[in-house]
C-alpha atoms as a PDB file:
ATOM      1  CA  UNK A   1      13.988  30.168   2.385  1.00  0.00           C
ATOM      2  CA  UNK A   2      15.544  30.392  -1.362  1.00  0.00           C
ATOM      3  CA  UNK A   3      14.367  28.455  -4.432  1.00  0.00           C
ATOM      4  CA  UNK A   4      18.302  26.627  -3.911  1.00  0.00           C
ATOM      5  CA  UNK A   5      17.593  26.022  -0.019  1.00  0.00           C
ATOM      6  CA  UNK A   6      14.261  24.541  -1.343  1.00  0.00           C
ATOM      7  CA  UNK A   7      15.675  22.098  -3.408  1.00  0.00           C
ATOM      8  CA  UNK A   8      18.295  21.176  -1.158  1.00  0.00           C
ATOM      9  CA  UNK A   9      15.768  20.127   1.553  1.00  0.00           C
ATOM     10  CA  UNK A  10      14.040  18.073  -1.080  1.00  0.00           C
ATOM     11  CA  UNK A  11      16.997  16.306  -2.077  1.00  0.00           C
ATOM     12  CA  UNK A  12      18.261  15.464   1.428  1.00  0.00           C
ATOM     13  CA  UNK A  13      14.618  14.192   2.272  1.00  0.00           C
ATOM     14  CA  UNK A  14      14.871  11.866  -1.267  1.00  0.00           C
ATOM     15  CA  UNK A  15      18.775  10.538  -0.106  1.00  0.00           C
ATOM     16  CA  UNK A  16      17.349   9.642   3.372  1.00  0.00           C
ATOM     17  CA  UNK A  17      14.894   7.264   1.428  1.00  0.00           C
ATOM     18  CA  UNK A  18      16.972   5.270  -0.148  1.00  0.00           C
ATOM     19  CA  UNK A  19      16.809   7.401  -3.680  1.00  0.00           C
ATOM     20  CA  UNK A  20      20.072   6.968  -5.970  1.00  0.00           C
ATOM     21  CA  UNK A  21      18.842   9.853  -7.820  1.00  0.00           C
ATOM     22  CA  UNK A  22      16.637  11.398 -10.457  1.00  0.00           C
ATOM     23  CA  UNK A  23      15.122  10.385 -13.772  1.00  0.00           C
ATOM     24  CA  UNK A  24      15.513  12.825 -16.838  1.00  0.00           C
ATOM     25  CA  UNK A  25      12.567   9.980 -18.701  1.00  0.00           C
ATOM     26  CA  UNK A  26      10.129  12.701 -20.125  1.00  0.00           C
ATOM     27  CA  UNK A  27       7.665   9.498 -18.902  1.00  0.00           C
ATOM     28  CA  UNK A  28       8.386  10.977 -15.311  1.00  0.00           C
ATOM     29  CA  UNK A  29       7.026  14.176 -15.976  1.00  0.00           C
ATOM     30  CA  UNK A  30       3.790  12.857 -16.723  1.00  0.00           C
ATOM     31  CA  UNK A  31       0.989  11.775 -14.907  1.00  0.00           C
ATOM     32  CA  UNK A  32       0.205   8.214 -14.527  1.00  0.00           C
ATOM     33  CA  UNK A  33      -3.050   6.708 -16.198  1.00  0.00           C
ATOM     34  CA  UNK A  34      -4.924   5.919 -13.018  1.00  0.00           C
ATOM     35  CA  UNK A  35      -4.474   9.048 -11.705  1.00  0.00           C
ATOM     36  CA  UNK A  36      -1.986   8.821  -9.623  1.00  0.00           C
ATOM     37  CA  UNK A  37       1.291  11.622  -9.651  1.00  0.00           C
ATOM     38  CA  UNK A  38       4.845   9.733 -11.099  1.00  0.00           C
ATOM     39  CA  UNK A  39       7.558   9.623  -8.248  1.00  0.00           C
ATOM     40  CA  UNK A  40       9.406  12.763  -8.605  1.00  0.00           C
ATOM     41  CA  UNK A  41      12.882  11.209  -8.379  1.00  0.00           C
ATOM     42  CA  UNK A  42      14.162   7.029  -8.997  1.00  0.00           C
ATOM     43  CA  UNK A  43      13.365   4.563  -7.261  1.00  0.00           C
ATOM     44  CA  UNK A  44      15.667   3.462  -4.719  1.00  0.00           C
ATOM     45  CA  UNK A  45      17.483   0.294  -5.844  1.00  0.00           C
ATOM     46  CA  UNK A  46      16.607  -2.978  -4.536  1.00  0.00           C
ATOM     47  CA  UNK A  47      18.973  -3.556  -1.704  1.00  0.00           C
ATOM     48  CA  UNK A  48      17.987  -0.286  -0.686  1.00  0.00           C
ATOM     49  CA  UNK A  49      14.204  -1.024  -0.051  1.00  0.00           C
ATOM     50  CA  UNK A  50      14.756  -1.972   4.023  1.00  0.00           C
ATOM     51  CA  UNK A  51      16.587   1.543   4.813  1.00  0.00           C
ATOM     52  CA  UNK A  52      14.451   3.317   2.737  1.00  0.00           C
ATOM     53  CA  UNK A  53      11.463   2.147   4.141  1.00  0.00           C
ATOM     54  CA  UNK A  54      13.215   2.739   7.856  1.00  0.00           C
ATOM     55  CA  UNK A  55      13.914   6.071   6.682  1.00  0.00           C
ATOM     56  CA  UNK A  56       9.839   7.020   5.904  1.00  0.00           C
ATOM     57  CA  UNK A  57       8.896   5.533   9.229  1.00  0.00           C
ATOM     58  CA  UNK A  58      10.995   7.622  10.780  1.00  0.00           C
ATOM     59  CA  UNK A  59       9.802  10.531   8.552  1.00  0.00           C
ATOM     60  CA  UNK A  60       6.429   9.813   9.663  1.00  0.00           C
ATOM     61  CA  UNK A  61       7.277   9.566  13.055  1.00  0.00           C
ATOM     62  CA  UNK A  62       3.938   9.373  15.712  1.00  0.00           C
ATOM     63  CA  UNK A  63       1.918  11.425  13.370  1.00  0.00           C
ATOM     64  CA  UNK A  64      -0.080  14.470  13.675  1.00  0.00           C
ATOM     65  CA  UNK A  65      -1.029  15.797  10.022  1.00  0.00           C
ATOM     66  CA  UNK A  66      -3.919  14.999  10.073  1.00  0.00           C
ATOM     67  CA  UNK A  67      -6.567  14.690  12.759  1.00  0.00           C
ATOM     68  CA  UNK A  68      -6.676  10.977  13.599  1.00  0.00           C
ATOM     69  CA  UNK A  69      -4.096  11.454  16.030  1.00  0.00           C
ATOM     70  CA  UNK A  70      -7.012  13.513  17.933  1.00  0.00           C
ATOM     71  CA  UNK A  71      -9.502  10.871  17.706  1.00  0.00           C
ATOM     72  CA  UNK A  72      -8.316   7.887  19.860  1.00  0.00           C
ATOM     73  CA  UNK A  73      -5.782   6.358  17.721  1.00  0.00           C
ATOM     74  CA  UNK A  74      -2.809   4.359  19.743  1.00  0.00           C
ATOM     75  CA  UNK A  75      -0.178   4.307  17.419  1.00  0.00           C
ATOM     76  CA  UNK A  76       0.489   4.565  13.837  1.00  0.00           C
ATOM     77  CA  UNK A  77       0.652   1.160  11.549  1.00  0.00           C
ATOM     78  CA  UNK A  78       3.092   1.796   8.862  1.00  0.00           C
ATOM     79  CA  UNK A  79       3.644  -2.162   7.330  1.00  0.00           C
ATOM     80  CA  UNK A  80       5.166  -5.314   7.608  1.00  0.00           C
ATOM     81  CA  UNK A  81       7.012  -7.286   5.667  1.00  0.00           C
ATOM     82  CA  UNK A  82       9.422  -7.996   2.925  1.00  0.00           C
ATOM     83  CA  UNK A  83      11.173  -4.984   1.581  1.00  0.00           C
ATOM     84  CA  UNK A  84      11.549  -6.825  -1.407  1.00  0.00           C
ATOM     85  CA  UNK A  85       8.341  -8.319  -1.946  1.00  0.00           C
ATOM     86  CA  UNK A  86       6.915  -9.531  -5.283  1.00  0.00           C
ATOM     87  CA  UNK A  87       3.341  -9.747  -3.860  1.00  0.00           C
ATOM     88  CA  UNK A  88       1.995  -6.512  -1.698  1.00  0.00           C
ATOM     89  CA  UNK A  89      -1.239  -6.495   0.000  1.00  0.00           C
ATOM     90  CA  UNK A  90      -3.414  -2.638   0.626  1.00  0.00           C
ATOM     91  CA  UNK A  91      -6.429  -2.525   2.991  1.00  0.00           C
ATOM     92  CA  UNK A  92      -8.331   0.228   4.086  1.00  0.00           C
ATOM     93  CA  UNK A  93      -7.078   1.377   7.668  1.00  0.00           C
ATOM     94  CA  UNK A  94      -5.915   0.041  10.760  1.00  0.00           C
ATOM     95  CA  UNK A  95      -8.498  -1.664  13.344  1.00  0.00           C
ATOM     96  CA  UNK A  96      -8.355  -2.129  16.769  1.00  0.00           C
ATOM     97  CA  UNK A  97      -6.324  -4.895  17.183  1.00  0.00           C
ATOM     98  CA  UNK A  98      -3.945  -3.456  14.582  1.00  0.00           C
ATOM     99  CA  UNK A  99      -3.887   0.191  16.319  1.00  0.00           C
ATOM    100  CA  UNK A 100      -2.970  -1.908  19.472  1.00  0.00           C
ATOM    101  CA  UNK A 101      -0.569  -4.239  18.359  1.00  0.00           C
ATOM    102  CA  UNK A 102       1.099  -1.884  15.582  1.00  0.00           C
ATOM    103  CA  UNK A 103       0.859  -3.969  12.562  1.00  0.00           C
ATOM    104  CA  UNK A 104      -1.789  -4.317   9.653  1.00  0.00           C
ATOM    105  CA  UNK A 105      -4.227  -7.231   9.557  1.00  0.00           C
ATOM    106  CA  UNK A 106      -3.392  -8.880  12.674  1.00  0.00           C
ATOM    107  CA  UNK A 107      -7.864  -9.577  13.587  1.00  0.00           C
ATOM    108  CA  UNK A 108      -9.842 -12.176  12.565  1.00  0.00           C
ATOM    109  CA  UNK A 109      -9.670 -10.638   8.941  1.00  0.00           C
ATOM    110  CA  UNK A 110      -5.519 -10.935   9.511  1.00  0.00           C
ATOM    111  CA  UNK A 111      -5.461 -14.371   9.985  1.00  0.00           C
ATOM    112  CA  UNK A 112      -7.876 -15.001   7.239  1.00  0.00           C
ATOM    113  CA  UNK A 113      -5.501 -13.239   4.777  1.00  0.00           C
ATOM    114  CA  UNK A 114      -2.703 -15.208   6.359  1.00  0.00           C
ATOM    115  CA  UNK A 115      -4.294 -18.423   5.333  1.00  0.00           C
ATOM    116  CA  UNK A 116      -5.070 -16.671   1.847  1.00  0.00           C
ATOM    117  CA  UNK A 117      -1.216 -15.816   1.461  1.00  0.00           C
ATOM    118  CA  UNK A 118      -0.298 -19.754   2.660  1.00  0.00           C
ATOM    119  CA  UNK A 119      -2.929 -20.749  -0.241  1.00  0.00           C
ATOM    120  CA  UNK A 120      -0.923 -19.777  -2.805  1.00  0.00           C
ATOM    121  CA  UNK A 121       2.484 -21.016  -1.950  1.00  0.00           C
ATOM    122  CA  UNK A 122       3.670 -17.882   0.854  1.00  0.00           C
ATOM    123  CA  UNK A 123       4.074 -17.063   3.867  1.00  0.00           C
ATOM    124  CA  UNK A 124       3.869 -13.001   5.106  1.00  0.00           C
ATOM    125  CA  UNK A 125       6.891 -12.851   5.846  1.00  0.00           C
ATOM    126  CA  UNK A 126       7.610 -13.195   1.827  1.00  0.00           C
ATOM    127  CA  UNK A 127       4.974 -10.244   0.855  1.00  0.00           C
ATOM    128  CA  UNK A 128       4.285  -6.817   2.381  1.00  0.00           C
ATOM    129  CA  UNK A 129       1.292  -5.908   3.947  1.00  0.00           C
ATOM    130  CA  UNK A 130       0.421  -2.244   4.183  1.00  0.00           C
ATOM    131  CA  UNK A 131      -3.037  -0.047   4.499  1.00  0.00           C
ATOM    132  CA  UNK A 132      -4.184   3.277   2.503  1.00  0.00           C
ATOM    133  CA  UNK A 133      -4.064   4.976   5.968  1.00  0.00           C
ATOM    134  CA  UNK A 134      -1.668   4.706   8.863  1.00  0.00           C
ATOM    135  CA  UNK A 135      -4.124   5.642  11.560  1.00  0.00           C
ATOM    136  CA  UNK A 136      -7.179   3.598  12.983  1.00  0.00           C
ATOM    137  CA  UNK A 137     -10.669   5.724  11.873  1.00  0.00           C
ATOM    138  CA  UNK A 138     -12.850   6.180  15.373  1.00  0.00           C
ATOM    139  CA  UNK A 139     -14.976   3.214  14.804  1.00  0.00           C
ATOM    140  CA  UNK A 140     -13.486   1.664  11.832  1.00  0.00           C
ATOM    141  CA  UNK A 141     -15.671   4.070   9.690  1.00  0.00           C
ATOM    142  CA  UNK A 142     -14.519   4.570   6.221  1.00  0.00           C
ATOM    143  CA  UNK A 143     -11.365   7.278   5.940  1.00  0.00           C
ATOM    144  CA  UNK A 144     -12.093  10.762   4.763  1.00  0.00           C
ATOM    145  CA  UNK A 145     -10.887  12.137   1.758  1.00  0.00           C
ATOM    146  CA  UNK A 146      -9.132  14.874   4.153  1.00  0.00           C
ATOM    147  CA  UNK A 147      -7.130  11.975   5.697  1.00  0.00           C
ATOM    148  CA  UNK A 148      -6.869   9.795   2.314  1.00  0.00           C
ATOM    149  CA  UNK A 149      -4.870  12.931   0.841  1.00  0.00           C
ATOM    150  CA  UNK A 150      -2.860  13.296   3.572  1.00  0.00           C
ATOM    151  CA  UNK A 151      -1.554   9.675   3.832  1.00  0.00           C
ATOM    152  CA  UNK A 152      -1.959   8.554   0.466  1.00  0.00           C
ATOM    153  CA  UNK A 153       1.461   9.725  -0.469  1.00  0.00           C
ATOM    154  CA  UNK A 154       2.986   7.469   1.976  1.00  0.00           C
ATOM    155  CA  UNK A 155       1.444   4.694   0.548  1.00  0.00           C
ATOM    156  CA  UNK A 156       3.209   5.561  -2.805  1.00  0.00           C
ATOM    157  CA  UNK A 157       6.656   5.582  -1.482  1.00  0.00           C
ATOM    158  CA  UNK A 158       6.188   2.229   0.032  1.00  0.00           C
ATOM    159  CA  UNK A 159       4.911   1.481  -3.548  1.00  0.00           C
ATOM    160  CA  UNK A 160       8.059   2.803  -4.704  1.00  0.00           C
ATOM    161  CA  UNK A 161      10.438   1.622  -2.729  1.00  0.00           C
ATOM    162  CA  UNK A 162       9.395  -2.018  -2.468  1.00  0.00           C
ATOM    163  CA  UNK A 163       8.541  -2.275  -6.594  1.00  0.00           C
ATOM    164  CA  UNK A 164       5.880  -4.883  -6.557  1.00  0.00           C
ATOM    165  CA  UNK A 165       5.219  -6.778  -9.060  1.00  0.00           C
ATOM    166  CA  UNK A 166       1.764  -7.264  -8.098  1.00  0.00           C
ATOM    167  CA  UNK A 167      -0.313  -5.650  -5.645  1.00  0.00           C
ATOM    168  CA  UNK A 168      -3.682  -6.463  -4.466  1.00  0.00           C
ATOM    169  CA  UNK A 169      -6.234  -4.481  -3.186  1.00  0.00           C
ATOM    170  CA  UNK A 170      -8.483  -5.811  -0.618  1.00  0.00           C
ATOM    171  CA  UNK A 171     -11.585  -3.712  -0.009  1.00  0.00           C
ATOM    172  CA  UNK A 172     -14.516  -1.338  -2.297  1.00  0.00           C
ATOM    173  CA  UNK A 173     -11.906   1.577  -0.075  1.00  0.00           C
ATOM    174  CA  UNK A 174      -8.470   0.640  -1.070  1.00  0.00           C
ATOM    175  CA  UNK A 175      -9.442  -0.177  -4.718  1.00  0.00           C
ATOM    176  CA  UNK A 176     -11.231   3.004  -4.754  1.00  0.00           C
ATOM    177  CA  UNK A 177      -7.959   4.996  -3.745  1.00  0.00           C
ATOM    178  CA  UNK A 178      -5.523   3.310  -5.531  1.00  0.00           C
ATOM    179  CA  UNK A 179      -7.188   3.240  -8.629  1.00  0.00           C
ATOM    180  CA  UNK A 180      -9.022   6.535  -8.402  1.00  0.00           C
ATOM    181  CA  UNK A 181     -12.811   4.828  -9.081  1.00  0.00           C
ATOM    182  CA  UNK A 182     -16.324   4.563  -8.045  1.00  0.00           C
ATOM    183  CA  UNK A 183     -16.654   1.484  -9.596  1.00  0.00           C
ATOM    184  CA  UNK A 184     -17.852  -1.427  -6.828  1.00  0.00           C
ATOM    185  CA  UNK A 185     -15.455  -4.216  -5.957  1.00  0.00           C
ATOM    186  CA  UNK A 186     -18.048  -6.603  -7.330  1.00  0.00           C
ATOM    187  CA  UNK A 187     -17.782  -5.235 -10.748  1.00  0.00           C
ATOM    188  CA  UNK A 188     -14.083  -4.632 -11.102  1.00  0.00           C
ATOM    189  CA  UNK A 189     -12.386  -7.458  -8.655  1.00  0.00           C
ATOM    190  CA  UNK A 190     -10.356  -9.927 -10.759  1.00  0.00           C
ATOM    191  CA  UNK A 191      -9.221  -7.280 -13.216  1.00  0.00           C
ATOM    192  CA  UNK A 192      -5.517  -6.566 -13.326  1.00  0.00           C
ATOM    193  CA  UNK A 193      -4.883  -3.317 -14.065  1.00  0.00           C
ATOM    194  CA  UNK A 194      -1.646  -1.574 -14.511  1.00  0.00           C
ATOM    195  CA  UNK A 195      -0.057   0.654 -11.428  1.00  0.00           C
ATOM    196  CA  UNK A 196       2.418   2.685 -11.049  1.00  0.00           C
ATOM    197  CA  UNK A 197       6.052   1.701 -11.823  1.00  0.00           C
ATOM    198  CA  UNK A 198       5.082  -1.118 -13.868  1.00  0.00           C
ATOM    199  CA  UNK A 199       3.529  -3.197 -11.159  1.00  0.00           C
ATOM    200  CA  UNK A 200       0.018  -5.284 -11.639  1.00  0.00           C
ATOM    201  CA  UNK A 201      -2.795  -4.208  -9.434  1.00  0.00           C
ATOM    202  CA  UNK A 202      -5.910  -7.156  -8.900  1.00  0.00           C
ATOM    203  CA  UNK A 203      -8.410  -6.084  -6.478  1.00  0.00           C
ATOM    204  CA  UNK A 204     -10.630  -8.544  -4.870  1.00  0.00           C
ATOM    205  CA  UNK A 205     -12.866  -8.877  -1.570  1.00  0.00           C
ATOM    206  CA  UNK A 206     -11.308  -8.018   1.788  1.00  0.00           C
ATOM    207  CA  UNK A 207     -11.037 -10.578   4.459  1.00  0.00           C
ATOM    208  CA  UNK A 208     -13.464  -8.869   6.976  1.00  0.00           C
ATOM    209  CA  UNK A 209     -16.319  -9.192   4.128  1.00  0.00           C
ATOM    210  CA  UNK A 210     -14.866 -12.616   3.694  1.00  0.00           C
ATOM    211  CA  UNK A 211     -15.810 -13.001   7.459  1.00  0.00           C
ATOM    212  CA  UNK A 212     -19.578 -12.387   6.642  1.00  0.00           C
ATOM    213  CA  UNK A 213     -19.634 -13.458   3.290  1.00  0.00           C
ATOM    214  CA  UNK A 214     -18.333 -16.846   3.631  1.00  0.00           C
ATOM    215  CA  UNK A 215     -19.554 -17.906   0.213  1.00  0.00           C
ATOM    216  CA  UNK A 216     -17.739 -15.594  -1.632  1.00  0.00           C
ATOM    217  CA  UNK A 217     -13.929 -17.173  -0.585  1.00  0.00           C
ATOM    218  CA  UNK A 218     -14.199 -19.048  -3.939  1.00  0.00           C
ATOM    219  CA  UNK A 219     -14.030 -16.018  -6.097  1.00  0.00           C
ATOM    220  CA  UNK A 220     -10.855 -14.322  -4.087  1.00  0.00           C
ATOM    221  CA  UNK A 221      -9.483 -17.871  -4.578  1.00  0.00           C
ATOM    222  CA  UNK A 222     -10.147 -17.355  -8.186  1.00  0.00           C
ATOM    223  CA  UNK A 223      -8.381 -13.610  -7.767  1.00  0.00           C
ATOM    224  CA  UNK A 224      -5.332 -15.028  -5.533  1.00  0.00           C
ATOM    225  CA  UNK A 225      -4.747 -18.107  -8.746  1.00  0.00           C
ATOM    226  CA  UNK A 226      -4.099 -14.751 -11.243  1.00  0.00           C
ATOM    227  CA  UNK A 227      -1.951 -13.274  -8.628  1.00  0.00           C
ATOM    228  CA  UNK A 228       0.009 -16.192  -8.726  1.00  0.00           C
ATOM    229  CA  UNK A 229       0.044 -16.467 -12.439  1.00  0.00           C
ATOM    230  CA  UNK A 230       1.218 -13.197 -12.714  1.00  0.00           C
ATOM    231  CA  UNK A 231       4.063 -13.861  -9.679  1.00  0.00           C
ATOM    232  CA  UNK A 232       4.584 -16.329 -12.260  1.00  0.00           C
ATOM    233  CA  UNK A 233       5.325 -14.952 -15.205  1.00  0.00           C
ATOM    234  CA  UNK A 234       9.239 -14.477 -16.305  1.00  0.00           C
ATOM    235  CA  UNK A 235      10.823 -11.668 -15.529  1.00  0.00           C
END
């Protein structure tokens, strides 16, 4: 295939997204201070967000790039939720009820993080809730850098096309990936740092270690108050 074929491929897998275009911002070109790669074209605009998210389902189709799909999982989880969400929530990786049922935090731990979301003046159906994998680990063990590398760009299309304003990281894992650290959740949780495209990223405790850790709801109470703060803040 030719360098022009190439680029044509590229560019017809960018319009299926949702992308209006490309970005001639030197700012593009460089990397992004947690670590993570720029976008390589726009953003899709706004009303956009629904058909380009449709579009990267459909990209991903019933997966096989990596080998989860060899290792018991039912289904891939993509996300749920608004397209056009202020507020976005990352876990780790799908469970078993989520691998079953197809969408993320739908356990014990999902209807903990619904009651979380209702806290603060939502409902899920005004956020989007998404993990840093697609696939359910055999086990629930932790995701492998292997299969972290392979999804992770997913992830940052979502990230993309939705434009958070916040996002919140629920887990040691997902904070860990997103913002390329080994620091523990204990240490950094409550911190906002910034993410890519402008958006605010606050990670705090997941609900499954909520589940065991009952006494610790106060502080990812204290985590979901900046959230809101920052939801907040003018535009």
């Amino acid at each position: 295939m030719s360098g022009r074929d190439d680029l044509v491929g590229h560019l017809s897998y960018y319009r299926d997204l949702g992308v209006a275009g490309v970005s001639r911002d030197p700012a593009w070109r460089e990397r992004a201070p947690n670590g993570a790669p720029p976008p390589t074209a726009s953003p899709a605009p706004a009303g956009d967000a629904g058909a380009g998210l449709s579009a990267l389902r459909g990209f991903i189709g019933d997966c096989t790039r990596c080998k989860l799909h060899t290792l018991g999982r039912k289904q891939v989880v993509f996300g749920v939720g608004s397209p056009t969400a202020d507020l976005m929530f990352v876990g780790e990786a799908p469970g078993a009820d989520e691998d079953v049922q197809g969408e993320p935090f739908v356990g014990r731990a999902g209807q903990l993080l619904t009651k979380i979301i209702e806290a603060i003046g939502l409902s899920r159906a005004d956020v989007y809730i998404a993990n840093v994998i697609k696939c359910r680990p055999p086990g629930n063990r932790n995701p492998e850098p292997d299969e972290v590398a392979t999804c992770e760009p997913f992830l940052a299309q979502q990230v993309d096309l939705i434009q958070p304003r916040v996002i919140v990281a629920l887990g040691t894992f997902a904070a860990k990936a997103l913002l390329k650290t080994d620091a523990p959740i204990s240490r950094i949780r409550g911190q906002v740092f910034e993410y890519r495209g402008g958006a605010r990223l606050i990670p705090t405790f997941h609900p499954a270690f909520l589940l065991r850790s009952p006494e610790r709801k106060r502080d990812v109470w204290e985590d979901m108050k900046k959230a809101r703060a920052l939801l907040n803040e003018p535009r």
